[in-house]
Structure formats: structure tokens, C-alpha cells
N, C-alpha and C. Protein backbone atom coordinates (compact mmCIF):
# COMPACT_ATOMS: atom_id res chain seq x y z
N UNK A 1 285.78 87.13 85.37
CA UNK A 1 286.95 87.97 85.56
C UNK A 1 288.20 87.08 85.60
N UNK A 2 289.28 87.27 84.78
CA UNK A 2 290.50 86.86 85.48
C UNK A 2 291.14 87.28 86.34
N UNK A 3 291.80 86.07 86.92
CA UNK A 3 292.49 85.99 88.34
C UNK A 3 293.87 85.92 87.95
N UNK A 4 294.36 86.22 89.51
CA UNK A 4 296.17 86.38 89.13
C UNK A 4 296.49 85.15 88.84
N UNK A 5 297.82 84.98 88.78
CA UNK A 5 298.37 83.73 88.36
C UNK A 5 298.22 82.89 86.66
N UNK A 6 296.64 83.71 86.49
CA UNK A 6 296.37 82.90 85.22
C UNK A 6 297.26 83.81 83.93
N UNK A 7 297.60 82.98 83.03
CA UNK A 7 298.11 83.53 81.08
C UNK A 7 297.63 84.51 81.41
N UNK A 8 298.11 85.52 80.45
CA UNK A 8 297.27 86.87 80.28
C UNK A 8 297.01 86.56 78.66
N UNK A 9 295.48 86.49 78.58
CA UNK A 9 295.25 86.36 76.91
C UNK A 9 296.20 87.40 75.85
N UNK A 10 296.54 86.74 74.82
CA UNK A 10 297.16 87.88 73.85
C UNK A 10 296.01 88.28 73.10
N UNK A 11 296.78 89.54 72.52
CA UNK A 11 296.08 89.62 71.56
C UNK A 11 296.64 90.99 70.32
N UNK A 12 296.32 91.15 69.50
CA UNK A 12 296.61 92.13 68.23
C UNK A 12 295.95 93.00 67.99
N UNK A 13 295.92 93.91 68.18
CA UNK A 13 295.02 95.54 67.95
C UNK A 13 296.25 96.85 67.78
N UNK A 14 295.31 97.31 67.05
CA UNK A 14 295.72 98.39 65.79
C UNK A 14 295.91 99.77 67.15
N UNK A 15 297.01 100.54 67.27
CA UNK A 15 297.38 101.35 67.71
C UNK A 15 297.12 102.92 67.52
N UNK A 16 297.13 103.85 67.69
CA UNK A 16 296.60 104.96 67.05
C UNK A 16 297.15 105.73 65.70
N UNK A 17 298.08 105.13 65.76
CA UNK A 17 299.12 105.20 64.58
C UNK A 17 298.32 103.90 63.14
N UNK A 18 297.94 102.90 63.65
CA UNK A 18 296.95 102.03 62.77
C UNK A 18 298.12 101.08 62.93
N UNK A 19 299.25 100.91 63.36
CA UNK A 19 300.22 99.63 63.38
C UNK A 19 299.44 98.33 64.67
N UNK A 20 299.82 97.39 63.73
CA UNK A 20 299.66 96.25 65.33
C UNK A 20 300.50 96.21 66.23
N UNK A 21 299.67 95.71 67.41
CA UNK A 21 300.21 95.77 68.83
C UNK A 21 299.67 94.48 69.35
N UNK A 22 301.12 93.77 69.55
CA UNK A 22 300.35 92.32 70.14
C UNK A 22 300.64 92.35 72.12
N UNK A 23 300.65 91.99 72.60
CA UNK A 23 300.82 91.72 74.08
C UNK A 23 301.59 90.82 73.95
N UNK A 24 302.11 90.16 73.34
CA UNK A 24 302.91 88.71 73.37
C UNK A 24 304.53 90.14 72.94
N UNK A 25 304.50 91.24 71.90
CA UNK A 25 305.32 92.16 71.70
C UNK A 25 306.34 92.22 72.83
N UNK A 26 305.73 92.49 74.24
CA UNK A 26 306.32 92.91 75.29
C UNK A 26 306.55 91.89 76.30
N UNK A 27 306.67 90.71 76.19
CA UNK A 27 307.26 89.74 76.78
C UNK A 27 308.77 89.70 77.55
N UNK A 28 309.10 89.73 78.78
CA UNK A 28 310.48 90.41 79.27
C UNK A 28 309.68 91.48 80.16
N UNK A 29 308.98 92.32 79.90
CA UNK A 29 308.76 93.16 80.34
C UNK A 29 307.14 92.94 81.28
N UNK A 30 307.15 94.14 82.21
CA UNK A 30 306.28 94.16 82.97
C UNK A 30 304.89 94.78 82.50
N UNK A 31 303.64 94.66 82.20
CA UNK A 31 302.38 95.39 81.51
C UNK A 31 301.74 96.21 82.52
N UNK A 32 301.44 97.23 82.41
CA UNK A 32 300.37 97.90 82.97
C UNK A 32 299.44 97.81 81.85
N UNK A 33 298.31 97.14 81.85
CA UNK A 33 297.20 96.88 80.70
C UNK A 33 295.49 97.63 81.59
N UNK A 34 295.41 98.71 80.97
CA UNK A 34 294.20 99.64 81.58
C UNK A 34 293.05 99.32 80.61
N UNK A 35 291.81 98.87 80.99
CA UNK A 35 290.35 99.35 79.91
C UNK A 35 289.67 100.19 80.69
N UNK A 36 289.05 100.98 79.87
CA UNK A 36 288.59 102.23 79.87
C UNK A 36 287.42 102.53 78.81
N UNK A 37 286.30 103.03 78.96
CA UNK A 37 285.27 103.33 78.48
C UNK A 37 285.16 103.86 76.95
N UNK A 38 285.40 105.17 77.11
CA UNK A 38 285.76 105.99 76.39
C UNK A 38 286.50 107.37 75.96
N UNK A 39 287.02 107.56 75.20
CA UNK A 39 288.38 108.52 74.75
C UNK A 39 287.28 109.86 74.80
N UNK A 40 288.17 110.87 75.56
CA UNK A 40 287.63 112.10 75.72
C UNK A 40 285.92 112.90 76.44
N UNK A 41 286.60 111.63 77.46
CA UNK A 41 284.54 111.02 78.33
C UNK A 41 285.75 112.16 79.60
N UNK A 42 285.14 112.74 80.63
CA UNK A 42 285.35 113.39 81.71
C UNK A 42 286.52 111.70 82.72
N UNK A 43 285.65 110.92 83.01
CA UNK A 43 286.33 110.43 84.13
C UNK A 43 287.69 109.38 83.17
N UNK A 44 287.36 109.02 81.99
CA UNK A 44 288.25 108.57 80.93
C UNK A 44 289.84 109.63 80.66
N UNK A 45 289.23 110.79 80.77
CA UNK A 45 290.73 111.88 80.34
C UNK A 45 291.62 112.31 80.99
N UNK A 46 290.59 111.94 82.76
CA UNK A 46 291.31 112.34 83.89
C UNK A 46 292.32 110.86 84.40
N UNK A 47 291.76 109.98 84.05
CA UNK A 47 292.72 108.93 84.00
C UNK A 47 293.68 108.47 83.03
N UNK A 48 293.42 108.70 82.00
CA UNK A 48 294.71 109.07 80.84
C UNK A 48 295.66 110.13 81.13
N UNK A 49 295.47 111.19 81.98
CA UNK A 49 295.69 112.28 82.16
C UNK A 49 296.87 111.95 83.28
N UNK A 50 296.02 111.16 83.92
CA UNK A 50 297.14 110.70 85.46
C UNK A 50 298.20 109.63 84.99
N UNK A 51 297.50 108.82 84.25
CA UNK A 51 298.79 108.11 83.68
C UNK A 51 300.10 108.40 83.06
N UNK A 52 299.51 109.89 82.25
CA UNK A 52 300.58 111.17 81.24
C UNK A 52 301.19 111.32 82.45
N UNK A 53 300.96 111.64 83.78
CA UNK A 53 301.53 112.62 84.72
C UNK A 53 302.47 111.70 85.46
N UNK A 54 302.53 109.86 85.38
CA UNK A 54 303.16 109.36 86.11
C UNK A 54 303.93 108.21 84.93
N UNK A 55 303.74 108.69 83.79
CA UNK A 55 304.81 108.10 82.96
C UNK A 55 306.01 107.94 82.85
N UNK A 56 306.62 109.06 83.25
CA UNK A 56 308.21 108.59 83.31
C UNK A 56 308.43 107.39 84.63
N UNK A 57 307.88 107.14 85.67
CA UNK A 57 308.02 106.67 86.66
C UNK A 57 307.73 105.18 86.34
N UNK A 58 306.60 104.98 85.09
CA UNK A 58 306.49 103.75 84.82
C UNK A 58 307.61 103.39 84.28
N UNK A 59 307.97 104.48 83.05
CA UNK A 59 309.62 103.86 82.12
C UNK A 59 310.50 103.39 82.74
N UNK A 60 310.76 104.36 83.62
CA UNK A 60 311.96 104.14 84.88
C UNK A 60 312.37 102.71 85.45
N UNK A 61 310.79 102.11 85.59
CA UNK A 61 310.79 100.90 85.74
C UNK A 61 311.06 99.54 84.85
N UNK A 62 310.91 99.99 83.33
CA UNK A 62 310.86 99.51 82.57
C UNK A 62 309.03 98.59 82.00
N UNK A 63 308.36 99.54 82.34
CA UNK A 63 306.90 99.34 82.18
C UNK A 63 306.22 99.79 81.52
N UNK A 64 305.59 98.91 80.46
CA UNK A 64 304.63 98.95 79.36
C UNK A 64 303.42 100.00 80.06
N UNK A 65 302.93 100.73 79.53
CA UNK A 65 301.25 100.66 79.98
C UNK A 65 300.69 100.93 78.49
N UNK A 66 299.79 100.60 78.58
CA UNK A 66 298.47 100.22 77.20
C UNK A 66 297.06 100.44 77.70
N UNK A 67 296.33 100.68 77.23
CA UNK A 67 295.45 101.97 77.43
C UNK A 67 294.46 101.31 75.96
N UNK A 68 293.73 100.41 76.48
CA UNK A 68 292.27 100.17 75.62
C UNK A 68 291.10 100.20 75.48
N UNK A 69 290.28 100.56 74.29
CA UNK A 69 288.89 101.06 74.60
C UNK A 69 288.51 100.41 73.20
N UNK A 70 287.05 100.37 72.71
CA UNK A 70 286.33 100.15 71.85
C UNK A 70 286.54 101.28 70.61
N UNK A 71 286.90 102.75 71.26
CA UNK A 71 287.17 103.87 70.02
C UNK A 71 288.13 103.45 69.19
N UNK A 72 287.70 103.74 67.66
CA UNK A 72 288.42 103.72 66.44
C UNK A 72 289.90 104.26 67.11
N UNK A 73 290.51 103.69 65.76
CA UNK A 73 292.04 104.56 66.09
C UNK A 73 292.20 105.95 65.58
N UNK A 74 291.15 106.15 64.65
CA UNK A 74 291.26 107.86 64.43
C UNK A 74 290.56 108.69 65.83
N UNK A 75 290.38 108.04 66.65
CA UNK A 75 289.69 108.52 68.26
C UNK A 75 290.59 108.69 68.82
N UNK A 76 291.70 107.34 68.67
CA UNK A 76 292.76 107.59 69.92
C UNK A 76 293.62 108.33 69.29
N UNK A 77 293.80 108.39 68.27
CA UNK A 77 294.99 109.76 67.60
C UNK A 77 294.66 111.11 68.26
N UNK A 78 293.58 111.34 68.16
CA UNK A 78 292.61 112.71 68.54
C UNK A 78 292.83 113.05 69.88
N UNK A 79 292.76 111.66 70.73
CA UNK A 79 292.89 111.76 72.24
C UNK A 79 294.35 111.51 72.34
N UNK A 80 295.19 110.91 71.89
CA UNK A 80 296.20 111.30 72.40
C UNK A 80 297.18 112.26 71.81
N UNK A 81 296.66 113.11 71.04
CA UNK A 81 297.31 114.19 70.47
C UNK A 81 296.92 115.57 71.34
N UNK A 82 295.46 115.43 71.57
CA UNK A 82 295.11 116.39 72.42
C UNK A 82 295.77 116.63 73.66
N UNK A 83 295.55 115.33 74.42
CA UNK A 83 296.57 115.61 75.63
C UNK A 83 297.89 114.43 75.94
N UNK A 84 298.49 115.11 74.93
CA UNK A 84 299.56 114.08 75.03
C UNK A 84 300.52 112.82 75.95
N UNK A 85 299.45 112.39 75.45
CA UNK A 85 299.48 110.93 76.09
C UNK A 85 300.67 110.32 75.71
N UNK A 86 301.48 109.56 76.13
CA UNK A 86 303.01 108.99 75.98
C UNK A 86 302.75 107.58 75.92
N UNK A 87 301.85 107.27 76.26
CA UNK A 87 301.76 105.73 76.13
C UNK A 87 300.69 105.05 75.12
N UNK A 88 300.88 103.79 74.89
CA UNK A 88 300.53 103.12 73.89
C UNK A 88 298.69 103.06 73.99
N UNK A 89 298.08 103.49 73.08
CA UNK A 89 296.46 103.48 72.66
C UNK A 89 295.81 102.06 71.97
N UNK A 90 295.15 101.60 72.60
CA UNK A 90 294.58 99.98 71.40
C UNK A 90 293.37 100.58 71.24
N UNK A 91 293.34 100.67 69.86
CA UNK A 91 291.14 100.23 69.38
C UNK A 91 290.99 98.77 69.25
N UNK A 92 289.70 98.48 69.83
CA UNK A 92 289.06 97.29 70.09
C UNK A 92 287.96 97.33 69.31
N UNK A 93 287.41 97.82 68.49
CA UNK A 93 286.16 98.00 68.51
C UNK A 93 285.68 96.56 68.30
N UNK A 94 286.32 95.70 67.53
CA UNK A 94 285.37 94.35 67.71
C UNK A 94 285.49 93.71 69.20
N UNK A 95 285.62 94.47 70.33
CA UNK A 95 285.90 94.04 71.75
C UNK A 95 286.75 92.81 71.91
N UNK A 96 287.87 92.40 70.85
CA UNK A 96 288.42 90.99 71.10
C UNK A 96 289.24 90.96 72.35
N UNK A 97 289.76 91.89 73.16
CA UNK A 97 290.53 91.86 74.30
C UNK A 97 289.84 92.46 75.67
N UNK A 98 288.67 92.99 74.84
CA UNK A 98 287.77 93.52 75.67
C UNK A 98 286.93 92.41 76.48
N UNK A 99 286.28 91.57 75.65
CA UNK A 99 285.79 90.20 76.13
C UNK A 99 286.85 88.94 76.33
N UNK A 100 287.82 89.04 75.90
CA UNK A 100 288.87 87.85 76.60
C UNK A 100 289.10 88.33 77.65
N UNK A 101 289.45 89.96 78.65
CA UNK A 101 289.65 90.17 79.73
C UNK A 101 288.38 90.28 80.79
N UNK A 102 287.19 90.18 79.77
CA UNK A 102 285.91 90.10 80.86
C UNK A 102 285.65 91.24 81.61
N UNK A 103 285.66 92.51 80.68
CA UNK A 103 285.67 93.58 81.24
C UNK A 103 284.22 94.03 80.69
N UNK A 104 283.82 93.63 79.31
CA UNK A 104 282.46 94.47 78.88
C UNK A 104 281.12 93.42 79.77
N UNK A 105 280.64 94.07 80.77
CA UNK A 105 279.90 94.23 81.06
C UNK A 105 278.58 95.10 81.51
N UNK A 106 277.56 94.26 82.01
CA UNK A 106 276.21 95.47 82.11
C UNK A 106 275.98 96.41 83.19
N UNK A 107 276.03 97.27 82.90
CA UNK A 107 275.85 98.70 83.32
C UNK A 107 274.82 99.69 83.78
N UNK A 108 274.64 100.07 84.58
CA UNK A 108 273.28 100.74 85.09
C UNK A 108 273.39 102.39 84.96
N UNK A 109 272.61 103.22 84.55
CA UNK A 109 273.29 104.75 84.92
C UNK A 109 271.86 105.74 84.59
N UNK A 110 271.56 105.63 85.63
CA UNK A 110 270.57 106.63 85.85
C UNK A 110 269.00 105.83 85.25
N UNK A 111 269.65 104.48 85.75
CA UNK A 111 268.36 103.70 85.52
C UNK A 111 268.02 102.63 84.56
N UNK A 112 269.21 103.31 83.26
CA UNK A 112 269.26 102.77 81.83
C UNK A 112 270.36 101.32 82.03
N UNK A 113 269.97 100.37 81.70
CA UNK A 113 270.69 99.34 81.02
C UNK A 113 271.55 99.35 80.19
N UNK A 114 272.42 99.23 79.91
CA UNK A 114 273.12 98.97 78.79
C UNK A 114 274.63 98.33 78.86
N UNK A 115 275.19 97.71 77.61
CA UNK A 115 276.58 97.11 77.84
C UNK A 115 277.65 98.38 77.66
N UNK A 116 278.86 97.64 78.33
CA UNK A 116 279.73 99.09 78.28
C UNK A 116 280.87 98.08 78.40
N UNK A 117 282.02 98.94 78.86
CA UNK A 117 283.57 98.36 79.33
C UNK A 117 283.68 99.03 80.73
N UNK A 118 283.46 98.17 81.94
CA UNK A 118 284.51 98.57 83.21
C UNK A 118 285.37 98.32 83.19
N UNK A 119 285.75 99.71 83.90
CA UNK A 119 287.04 100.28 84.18
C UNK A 119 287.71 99.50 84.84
N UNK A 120 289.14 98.64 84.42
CA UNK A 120 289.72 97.57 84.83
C UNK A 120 290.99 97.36 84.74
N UNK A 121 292.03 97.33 85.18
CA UNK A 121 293.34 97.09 85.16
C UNK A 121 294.14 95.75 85.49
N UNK A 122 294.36 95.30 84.97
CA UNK A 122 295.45 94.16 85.13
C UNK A 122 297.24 94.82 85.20
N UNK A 123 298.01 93.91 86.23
CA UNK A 123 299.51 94.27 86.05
C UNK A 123 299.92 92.93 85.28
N UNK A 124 300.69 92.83 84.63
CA UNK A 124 301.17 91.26 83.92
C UNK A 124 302.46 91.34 84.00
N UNK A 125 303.12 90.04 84.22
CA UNK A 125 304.42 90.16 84.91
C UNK A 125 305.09 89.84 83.22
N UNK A 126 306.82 89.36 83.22
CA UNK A 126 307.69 89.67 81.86
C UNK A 126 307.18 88.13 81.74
N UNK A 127 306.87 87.08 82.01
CA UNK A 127 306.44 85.76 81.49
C UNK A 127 304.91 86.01 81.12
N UNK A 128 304.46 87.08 81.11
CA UNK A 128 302.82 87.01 80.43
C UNK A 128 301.90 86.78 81.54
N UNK A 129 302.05 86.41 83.03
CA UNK A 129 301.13 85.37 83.76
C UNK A 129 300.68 87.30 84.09
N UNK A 130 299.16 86.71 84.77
CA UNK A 130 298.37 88.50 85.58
C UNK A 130 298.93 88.29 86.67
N UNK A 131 299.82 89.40 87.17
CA UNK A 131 299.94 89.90 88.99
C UNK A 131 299.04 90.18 89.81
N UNK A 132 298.06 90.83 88.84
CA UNK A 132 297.28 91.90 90.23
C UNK A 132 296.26 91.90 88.92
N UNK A 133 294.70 92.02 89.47
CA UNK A 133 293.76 92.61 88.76
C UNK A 133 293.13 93.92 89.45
N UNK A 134 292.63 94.63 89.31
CA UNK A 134 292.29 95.77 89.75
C UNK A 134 291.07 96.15 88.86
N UNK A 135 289.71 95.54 89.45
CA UNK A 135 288.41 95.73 89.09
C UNK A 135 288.07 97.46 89.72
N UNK A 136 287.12 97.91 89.02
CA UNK A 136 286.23 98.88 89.14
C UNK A 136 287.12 99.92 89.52
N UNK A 137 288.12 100.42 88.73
CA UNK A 137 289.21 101.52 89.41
C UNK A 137 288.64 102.56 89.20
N UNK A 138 288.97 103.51 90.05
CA UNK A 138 288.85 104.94 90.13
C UNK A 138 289.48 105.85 89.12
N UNK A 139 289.12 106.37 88.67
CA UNK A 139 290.04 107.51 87.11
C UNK A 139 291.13 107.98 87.89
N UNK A 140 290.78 109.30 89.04
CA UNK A 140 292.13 109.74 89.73
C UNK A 140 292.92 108.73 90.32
N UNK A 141 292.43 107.82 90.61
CA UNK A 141 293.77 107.17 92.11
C UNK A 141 294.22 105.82 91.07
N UNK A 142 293.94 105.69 90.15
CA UNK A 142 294.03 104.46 89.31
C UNK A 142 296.14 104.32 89.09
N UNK A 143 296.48 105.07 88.68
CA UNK A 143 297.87 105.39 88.40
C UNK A 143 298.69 105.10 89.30
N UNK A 144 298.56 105.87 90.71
CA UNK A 144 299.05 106.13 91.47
C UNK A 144 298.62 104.84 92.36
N UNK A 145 298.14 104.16 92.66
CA UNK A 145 297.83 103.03 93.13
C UNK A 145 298.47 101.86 92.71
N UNK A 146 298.72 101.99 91.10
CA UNK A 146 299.34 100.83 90.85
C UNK A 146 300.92 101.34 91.36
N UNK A 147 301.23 102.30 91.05
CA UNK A 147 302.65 103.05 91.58
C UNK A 147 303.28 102.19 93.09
N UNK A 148 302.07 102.59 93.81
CA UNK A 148 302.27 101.97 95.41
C UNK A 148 302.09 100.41 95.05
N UNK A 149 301.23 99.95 94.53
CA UNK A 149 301.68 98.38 94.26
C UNK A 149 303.25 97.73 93.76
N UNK A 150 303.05 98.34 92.87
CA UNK A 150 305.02 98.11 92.14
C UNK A 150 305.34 98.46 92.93
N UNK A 151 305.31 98.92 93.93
CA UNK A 151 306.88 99.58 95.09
C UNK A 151 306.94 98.30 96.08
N UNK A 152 305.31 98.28 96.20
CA UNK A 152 305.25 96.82 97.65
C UNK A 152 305.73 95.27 97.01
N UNK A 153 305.39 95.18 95.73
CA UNK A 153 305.39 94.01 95.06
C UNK A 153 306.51 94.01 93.73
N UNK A 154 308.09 94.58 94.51
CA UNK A 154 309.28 94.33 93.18
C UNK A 154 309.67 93.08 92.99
């Protein structure tokens, strides 16, 4: 896992629109950088969902959030057209930011093994370095948590 203080890896992935999106793009600025499972999964929509609901509050601040998963970008078009999502979508599918942030790991669920992406948040400050990591987040309180962080930590 990365720790605060350290670079935040860059990286380039295709947006739902199919344009690149680097992380180095938003430099100056503050990141809310979310991974997330999958687009249009129950605990996945309700946290996209909360993020839609506390978006202006990020702008306000002048704050990125980015929102990545392994789904194609014709997935995240779908998902964020459906519930209009305001913020920026990455496909990963070759997991390149997925495994530089050390998020795809193994997974247990109802017994079964398998690899996946936990649910993981990093804040990254306007020089690129990580603020805050935020392992194993919750779908509902995920948003709103970082909210109360930015308020304690301007």
C-alpha cells in the first residue's frame, strides 16, 4: 500500500469520452483519486452516487475527483450517463494504476478466492505527494468522510 508523504504514481488512462487523462494533468490542484470495483455493481453506484451528491462541494474547493475501475470506457459512458456522474471516469483495464496504487488485491466472498480491486481512496495534494490514504472505504460514508477530512486538514 502507499503511504502519505510518498509521489503519487502518474499515470494515463482513457476517460469515458476515450480522451487521455494523466494525473500529472492536475498538478496545482488537490486529487480526490477513488478505486472502485465495478461500474453499475450495488455498493459501486451508491458510492458514485454520493460523490454526484457532494460534487459541487468538491469544485468549490477546487478538487479533482477521479473515479477508477478496470471497466472499458464504453462501461463508464453507460455509468455515467445513467446516473449522471459529474466527475472524471478512468478505464484501467490493463490495471496500470490499479497495481501502481496497490489496490488489486485477493478477495474472499462467500468462500471463493479471487483477485479484484479494493475499495481505496487516496487525497493527493497540488505538488502530486499522497495526503491521506483511505483503505477499505465504505460506498455510503466514503464522500462525506473525505468532506470532514478537507475541512480538518486545509
Amino acid at each position: 500500500m502507499l503511504e502519505t508523504k510518498m509521489k503519487a504514481p502518474d499515470f494515463t488512462l482513457l476517460d469515458k469520452d476515450g480522451h487521455p487523462v494523466s494525473l500529472s494533468d492536475f498538478l496545482g490542484k488537490r486529487v480526490v483519486l477513488y478505486f472502485y470495483p465495478k461500474d453499475n455493481t450495488p455498493g459501486c453506484t451508491r458510492q458514485a452516487c454520493a460523490f454526484a451528491a457532494s460534487y459541487e462541494q468538491f469544485k468549490n474547493q477546487d478538487i479533482v475527483v477521479i473515479g477508477i475501475s478496470k471497466d472499458s470506457v464504453a462501461s463508464h459512458q453507460k455509468f455515467a450517463d445513467k446516473y449522471d456522474l459529474p466527475f472524471i471516469l478512468l478505464s484501467d483495464p490493463e490495471l496500470c494504476a490499479i497495481q501502481a496504487y496497490d489496490v488489486w488485491k485477493e478477495k474472499k466472498l462467500y468462500g471463493k478466492v479471487s483477485m479484484g480491486v479494493v475499495r481505496t481512496t487516496y487525497i493527493i495534494d497540488a505538488q502530486g505527494m499522497i495526503e491521506k490514504v483511505m483503505p477499505k472505504v465504505k460506498p455510503d460514508t466514503n464522500a462525506a468522510e473525505i468532506l470532514t477530512w478537507l475541512a480538518e486538514n486545509k
